[in-house]
PDB file of N, CA and C in Angstrom:
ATOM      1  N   UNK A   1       0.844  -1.176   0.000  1.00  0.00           N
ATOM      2  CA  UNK A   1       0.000   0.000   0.000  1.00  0.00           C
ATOM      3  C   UNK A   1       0.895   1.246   0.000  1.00  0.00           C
ATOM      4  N   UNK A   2       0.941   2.148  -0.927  1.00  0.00           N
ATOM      5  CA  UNK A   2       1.541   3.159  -1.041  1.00  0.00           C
ATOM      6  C   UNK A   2       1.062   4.356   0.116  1.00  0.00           C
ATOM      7  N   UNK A   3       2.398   4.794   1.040  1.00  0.00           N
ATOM      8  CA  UNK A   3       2.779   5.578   2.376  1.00  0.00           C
ATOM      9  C   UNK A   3       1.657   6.457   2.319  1.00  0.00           C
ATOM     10  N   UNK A   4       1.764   7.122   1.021  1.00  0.00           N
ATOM     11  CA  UNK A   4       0.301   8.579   1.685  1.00  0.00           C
ATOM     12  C   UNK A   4      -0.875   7.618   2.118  1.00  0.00           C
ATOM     13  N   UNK A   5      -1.254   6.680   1.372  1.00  0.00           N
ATOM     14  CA  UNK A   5      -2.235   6.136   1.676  1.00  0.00           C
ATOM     15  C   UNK A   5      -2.832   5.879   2.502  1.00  0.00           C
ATOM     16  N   UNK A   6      -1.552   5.314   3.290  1.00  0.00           N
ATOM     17  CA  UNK A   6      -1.447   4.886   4.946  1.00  0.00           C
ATOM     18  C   UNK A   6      -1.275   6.084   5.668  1.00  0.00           C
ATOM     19  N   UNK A   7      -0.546   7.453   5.505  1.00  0.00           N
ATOM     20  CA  UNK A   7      -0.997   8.678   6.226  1.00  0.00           C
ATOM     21  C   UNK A   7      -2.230   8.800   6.308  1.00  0.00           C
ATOM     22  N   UNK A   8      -3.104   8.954   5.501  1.00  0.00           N
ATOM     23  CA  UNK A   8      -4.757   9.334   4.899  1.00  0.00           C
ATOM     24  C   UNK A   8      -5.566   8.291   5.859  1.00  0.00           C
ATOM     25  N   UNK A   9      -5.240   7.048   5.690  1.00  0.00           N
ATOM     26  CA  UNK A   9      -5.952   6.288   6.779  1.00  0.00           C
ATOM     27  C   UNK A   9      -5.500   6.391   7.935  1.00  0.00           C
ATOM     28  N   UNK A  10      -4.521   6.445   8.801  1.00  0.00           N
ATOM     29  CA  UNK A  10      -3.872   7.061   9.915  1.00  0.00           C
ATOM     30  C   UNK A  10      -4.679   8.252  10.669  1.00  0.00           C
ATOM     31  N   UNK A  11      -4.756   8.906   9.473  1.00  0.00           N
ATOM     32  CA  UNK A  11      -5.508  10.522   9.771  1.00  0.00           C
ATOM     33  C   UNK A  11      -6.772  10.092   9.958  1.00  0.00           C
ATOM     34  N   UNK A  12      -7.660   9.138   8.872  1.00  0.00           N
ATOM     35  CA  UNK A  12      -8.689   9.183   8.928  1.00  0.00           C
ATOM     36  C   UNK A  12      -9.406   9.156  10.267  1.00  0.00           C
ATOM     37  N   UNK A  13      -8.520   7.525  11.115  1.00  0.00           N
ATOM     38  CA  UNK A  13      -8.287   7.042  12.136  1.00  0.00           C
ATOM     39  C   UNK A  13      -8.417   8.092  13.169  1.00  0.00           C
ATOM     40  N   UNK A  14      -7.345   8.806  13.100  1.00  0.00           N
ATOM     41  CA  UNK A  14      -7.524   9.727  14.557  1.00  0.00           C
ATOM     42  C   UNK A  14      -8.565  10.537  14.951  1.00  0.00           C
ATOM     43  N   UNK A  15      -9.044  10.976  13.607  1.00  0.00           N
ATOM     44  CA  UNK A  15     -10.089  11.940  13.375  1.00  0.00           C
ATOM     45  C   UNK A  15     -11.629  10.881  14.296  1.00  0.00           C
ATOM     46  N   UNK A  16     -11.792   9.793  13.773  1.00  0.00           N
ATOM     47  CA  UNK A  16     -12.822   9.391  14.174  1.00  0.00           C
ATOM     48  C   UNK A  16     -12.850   8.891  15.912  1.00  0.00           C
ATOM     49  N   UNK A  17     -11.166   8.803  16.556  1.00  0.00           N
ATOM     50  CA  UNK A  17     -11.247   8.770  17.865  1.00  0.00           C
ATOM     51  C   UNK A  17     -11.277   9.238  18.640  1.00  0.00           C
ATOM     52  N   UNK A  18     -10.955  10.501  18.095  1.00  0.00           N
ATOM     53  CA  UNK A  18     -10.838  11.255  18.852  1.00  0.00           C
ATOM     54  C   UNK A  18     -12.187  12.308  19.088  1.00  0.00           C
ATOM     55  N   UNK A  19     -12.698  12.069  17.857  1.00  0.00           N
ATOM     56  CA  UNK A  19     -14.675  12.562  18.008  1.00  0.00           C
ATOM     57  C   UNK A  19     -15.339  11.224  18.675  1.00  0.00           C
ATOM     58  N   UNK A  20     -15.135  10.398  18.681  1.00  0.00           N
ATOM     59  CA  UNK A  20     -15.504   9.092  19.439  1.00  0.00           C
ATOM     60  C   UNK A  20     -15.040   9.055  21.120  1.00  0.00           C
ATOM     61  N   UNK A  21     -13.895   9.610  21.496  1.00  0.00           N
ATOM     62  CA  UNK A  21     -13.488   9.797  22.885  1.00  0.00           C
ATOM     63  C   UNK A  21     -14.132  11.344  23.196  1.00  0.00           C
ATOM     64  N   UNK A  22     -14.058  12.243  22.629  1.00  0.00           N
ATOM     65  CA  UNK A  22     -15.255  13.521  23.289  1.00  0.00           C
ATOM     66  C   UNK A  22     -15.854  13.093  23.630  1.00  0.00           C
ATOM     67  N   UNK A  23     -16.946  12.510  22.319  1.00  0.00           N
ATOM     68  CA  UNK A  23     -18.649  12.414  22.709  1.00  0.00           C
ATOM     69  C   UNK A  23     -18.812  11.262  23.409  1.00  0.00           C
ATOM     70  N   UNK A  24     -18.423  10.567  23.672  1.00  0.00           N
ATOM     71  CA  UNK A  24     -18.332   8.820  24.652  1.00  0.00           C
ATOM     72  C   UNK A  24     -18.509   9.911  25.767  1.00  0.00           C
ATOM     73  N   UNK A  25     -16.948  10.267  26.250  1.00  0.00           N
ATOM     74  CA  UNK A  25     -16.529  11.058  27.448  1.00  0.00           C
ATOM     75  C   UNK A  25     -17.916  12.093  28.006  1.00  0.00           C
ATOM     76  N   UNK A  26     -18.440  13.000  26.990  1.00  0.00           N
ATOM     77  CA  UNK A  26     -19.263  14.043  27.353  1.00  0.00           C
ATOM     78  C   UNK A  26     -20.859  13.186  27.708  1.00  0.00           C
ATOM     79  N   UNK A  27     -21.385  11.971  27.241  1.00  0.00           N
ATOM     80  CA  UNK A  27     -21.735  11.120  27.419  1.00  0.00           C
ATOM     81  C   UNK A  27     -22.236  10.726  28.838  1.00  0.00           C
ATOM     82  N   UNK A  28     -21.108   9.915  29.153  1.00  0.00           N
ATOM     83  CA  UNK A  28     -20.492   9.473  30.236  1.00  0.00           C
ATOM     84  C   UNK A  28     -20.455  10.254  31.597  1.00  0.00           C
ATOM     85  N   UNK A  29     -20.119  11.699  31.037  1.00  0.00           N
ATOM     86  CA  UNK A  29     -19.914  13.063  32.138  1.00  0.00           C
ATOM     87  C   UNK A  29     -21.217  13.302  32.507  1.00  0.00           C
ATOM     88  N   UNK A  30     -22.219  13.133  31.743  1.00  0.00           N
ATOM     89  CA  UNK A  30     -23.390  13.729  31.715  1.00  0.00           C
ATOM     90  C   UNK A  30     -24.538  12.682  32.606  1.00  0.00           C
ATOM     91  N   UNK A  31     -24.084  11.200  32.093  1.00  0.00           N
ATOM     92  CA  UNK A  31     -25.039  10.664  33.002  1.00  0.00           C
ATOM     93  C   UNK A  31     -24.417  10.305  34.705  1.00  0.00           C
ATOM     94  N   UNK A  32     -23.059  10.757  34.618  1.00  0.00           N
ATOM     95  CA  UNK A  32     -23.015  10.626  36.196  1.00  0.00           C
ATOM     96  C   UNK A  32     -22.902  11.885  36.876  1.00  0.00           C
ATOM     97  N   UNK A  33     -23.187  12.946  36.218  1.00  0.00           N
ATOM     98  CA  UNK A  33     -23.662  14.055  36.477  1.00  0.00           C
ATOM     99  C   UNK A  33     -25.358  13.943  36.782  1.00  0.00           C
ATOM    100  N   UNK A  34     -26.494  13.671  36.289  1.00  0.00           N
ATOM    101  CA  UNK A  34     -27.179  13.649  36.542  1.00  0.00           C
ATOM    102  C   UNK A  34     -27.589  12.334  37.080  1.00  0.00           C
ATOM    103  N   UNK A  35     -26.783  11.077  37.794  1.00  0.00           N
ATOM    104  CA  UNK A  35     -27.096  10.056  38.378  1.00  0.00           C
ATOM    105  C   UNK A  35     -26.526  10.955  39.908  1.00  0.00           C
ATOM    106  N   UNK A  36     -25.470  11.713  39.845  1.00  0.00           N
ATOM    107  CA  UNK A  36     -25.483  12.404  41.497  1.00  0.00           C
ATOM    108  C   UNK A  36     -26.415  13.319  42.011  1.00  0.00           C
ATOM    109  N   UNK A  37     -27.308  14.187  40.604  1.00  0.00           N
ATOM    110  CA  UNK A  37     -28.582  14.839  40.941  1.00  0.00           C
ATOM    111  C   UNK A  37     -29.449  14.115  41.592  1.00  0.00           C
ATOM    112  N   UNK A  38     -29.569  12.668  41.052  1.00  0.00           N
ATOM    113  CA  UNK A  38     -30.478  11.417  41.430  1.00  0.00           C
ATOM    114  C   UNK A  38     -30.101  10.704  42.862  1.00  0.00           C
ATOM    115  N   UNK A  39     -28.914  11.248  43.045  1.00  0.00           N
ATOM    116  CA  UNK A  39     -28.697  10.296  44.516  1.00  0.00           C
ATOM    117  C   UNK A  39     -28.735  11.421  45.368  1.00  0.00           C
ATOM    118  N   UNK A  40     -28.748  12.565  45.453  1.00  0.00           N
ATOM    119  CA  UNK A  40     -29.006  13.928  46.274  1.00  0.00           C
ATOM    120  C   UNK A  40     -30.438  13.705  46.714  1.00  0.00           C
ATOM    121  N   UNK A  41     -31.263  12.718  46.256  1.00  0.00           N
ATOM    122  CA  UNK A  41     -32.740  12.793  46.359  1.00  0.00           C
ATOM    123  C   UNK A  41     -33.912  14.239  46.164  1.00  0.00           C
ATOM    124  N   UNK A  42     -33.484  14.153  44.472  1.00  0.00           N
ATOM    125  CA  UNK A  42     -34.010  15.655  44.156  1.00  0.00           C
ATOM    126  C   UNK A  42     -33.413  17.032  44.276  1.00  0.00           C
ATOM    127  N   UNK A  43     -32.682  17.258  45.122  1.00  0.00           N
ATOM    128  CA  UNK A  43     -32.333  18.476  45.590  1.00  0.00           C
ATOM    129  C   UNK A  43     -31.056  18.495  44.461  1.00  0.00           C
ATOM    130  N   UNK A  44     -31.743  19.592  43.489  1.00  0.00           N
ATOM    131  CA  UNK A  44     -30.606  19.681  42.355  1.00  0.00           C
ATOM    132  C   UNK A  44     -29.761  20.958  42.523  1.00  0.00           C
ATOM    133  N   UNK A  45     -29.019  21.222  43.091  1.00  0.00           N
ATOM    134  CA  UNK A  45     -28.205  22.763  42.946  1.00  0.00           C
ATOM    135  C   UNK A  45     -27.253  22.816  41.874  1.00  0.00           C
ATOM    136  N   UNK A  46     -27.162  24.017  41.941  1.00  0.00           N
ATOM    137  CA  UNK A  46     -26.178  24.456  40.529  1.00  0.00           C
ATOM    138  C   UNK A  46     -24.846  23.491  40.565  1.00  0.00           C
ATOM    139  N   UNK A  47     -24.347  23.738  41.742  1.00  0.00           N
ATOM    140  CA  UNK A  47     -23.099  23.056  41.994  1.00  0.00           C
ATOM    141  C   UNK A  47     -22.844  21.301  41.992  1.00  0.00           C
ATOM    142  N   UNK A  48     -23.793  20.819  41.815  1.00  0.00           N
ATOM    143  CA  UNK A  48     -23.753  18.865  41.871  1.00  0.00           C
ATOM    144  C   UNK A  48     -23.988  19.029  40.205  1.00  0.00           C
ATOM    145  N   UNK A  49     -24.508  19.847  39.366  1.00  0.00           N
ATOM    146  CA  UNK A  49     -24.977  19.945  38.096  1.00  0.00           C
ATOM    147  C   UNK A  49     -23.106  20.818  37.608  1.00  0.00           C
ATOM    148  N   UNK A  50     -23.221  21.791  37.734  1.00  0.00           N
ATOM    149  CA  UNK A  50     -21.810  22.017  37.258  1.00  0.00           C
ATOM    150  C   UNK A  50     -20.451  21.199  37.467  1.00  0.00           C
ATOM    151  N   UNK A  51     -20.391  20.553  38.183  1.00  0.00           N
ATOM    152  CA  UNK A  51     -19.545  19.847  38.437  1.00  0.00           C
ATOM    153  C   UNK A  51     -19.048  18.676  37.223  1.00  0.00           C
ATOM    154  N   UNK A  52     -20.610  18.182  37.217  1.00  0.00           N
ATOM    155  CA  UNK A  52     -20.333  16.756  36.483  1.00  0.00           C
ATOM    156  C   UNK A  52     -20.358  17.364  34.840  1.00  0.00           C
ATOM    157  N   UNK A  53     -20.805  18.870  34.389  1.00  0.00           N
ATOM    158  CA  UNK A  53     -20.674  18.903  33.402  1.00  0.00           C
ATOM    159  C   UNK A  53     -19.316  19.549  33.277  1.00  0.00           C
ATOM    160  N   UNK A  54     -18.794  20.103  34.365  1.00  0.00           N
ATOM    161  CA  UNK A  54     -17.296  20.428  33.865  1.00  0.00           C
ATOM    162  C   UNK A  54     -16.017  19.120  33.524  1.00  0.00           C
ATOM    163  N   UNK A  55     -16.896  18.375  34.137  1.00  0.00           N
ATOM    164  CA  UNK A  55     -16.168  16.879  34.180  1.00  0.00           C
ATOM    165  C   UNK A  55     -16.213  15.821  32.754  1.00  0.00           C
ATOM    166  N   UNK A  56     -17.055  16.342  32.473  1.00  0.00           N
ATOM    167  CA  UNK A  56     -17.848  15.923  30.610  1.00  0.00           C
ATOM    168  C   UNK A  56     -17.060  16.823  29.566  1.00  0.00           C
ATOM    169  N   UNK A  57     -17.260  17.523  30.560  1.00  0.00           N
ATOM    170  CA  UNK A  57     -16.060  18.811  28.680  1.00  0.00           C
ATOM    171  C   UNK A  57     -14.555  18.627  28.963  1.00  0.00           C
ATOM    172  N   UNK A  58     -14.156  17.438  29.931  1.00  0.00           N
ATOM    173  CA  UNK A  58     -12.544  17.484  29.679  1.00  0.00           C
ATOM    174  C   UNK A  58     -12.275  16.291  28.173  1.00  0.00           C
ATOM    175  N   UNK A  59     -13.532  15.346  28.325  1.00  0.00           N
ATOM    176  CA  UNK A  59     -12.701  14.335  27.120  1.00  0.00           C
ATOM    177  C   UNK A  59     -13.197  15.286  26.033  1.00  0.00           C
ATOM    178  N   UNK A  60     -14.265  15.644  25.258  1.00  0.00           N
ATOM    179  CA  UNK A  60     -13.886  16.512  24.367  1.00  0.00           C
ATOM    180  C   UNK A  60     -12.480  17.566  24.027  1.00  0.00           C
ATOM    181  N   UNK A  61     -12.099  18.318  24.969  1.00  0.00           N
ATOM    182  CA  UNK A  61     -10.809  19.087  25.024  1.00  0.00           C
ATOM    183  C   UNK A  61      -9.711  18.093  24.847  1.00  0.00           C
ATOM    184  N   UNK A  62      -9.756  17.203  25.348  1.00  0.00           N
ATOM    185  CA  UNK A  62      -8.955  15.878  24.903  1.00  0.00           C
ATOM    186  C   UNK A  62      -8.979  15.387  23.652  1.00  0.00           C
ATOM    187  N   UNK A  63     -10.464  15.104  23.030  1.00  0.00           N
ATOM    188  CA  UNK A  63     -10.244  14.699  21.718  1.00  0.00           C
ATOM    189  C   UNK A  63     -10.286  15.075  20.724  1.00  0.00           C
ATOM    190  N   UNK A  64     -10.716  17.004  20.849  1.00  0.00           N
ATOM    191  CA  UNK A  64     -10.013  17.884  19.586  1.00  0.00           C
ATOM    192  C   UNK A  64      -8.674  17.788  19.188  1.00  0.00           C
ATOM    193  N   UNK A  65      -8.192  17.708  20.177  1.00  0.00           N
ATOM    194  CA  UNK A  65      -6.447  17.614  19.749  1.00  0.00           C
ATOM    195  C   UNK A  65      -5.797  16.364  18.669  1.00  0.00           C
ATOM    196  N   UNK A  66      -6.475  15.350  19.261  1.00  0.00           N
ATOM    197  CA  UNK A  66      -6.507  14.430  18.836  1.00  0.00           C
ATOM    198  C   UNK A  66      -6.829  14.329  17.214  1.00  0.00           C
ATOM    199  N   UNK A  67      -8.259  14.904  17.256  1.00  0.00           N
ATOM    200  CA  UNK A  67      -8.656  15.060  15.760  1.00  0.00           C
ATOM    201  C   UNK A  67      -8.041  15.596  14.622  1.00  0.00           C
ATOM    202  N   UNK A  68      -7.729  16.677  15.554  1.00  0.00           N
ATOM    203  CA  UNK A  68      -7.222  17.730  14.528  1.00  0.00           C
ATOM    204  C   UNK A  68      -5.545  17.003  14.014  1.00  0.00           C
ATOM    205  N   UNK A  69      -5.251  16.619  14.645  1.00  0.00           N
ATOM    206  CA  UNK A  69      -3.281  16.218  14.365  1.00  0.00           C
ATOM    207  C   UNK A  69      -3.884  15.337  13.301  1.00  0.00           C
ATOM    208  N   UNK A  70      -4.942  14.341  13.265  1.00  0.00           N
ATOM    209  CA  UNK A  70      -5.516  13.221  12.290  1.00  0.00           C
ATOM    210  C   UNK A  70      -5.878  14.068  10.933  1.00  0.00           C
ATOM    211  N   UNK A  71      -6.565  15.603  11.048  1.00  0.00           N
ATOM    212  CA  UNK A  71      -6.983  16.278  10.069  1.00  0.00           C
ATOM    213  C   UNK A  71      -5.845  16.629   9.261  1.00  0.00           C
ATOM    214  N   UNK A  72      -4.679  17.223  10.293  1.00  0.00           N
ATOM    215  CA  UNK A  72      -3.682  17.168   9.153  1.00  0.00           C
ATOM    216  C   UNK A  72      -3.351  16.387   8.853  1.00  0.00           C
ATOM    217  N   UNK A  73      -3.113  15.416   9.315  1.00  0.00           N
ATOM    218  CA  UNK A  73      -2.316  14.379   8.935  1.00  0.00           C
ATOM    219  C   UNK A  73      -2.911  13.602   7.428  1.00  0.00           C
ATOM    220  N   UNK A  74      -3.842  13.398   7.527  1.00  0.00           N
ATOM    221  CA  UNK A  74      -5.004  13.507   6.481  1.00  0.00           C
ATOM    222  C   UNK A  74      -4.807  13.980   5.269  1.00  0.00           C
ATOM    223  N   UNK A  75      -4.939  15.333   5.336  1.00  0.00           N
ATOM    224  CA  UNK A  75      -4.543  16.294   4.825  1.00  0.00           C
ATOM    225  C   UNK A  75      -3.082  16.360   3.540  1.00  0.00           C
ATOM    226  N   UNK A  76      -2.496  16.244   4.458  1.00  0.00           N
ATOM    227  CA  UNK A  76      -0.734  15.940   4.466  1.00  0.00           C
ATOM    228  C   UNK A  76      -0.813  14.803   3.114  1.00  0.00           C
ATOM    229  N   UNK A  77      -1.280  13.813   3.999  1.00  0.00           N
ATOM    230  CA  UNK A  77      -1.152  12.339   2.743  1.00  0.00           C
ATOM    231  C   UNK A  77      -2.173  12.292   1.777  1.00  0.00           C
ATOM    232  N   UNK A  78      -3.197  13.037   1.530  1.00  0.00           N
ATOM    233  CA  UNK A  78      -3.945  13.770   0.257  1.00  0.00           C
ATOM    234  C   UNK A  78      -3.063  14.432  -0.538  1.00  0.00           C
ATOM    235  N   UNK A  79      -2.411  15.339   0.118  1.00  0.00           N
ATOM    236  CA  UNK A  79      -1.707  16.543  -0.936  1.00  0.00           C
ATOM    237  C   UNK A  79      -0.487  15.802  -1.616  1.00  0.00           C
ATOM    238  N   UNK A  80      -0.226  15.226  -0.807  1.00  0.00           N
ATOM    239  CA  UNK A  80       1.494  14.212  -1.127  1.00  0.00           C
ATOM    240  C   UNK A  80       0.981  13.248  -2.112  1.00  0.00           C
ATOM    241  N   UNK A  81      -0.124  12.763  -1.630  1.00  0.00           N
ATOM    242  CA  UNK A  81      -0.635  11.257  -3.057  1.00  0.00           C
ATOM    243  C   UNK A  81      -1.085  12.417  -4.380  1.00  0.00           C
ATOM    244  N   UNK A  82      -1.315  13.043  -4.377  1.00  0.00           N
ATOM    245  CA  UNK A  82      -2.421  14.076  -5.600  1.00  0.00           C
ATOM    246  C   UNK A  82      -0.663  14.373  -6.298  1.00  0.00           C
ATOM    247  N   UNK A  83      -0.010  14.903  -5.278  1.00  0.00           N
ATOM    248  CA  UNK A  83       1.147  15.718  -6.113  1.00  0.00           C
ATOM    249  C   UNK A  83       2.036  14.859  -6.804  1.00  0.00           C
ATOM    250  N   UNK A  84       2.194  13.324  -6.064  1.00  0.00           N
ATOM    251  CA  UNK A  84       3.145  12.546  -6.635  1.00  0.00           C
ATOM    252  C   UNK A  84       2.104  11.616  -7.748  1.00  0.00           C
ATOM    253  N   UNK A  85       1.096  11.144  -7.617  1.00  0.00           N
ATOM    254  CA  UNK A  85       0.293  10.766  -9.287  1.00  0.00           C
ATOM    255  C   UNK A  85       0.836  11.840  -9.893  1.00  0.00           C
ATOM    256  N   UNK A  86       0.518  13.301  -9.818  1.00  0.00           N
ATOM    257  CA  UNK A  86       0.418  14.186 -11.041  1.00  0.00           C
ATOM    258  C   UNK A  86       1.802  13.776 -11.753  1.00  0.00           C
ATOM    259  N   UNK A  87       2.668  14.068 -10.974  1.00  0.00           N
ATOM    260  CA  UNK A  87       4.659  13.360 -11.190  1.00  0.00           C
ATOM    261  C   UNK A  87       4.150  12.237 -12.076  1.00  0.00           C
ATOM    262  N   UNK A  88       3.670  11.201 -11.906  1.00  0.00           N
ATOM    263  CA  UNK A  88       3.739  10.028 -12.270  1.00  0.00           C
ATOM    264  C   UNK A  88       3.133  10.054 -13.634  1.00  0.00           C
ATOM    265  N   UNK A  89       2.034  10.895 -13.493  1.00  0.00           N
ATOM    266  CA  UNK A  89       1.301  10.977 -15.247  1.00  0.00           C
ATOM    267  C   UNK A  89       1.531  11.717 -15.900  1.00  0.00           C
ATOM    268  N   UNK A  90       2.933  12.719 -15.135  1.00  0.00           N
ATOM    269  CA  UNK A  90       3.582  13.567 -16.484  1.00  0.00           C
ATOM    270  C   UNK A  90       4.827  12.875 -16.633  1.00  0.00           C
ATOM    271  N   UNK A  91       4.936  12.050 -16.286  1.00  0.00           N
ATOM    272  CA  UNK A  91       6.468  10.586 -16.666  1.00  0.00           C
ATOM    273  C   UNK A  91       5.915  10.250 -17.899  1.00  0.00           C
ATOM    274  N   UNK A  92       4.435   9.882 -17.407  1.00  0.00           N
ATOM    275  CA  UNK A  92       4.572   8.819 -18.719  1.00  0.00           C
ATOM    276  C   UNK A  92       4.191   9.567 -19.849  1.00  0.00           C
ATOM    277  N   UNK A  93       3.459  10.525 -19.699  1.00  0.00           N
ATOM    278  CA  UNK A  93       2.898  11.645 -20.718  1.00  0.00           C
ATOM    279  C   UNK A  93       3.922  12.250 -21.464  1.00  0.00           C
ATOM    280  N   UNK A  94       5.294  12.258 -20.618  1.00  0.00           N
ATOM    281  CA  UNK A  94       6.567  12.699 -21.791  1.00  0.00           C
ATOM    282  C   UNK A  94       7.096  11.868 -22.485  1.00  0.00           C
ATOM    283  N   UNK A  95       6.648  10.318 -21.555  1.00  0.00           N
ATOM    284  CA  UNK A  95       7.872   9.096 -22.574  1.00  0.00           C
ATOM    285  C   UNK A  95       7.161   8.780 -23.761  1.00  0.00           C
TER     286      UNK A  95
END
């Protein structure tokens, strides 16, 4: 399998885990955020509610980073496969 190729899937890769570890994470934040509203027995204050959602927006902040290095990376092995075909079909286009 020719290298950009494997950049491009690499990238593709990160991109989808890292939107897969946010939203899991924010998920996750959210129902034990509102399972401690549920064990307070009703009594919901701001603070048992902020908590668990500040606790939900760390894997997102986690898995932008993630994404994005995959976007370039992506990116990267698109531009590199496009530029080296073009090379390749003006080889043969001169011989």
């Amino acid at each position: 399998m020719n290298i950009y190729i494997k950049k491009i899937v690499y990238g593709f890769t990160l991109i989808i885990l890292g939107f897969v570890f946010g939203l899991g994470g924010t998920i996750l934040g959210m129902i034990s955020s509102f399972d401690n509203m549920a064990s307070k027995e009703g009594i919901a204050t701001p603070q048992i509610l902020a908590e668990g959602i500040s606790n939900s927006l760390i894997y997102p902040a986690l898995g932008i980073p993630v994404a994005l290095i995959g976007l370039f990376l992506m990116i990267y092995g698109i531009e590199k496969y496009l530029s080296n075909r073009n090379i390749e079909l003006a080889e043969k286009i001169a011989v």
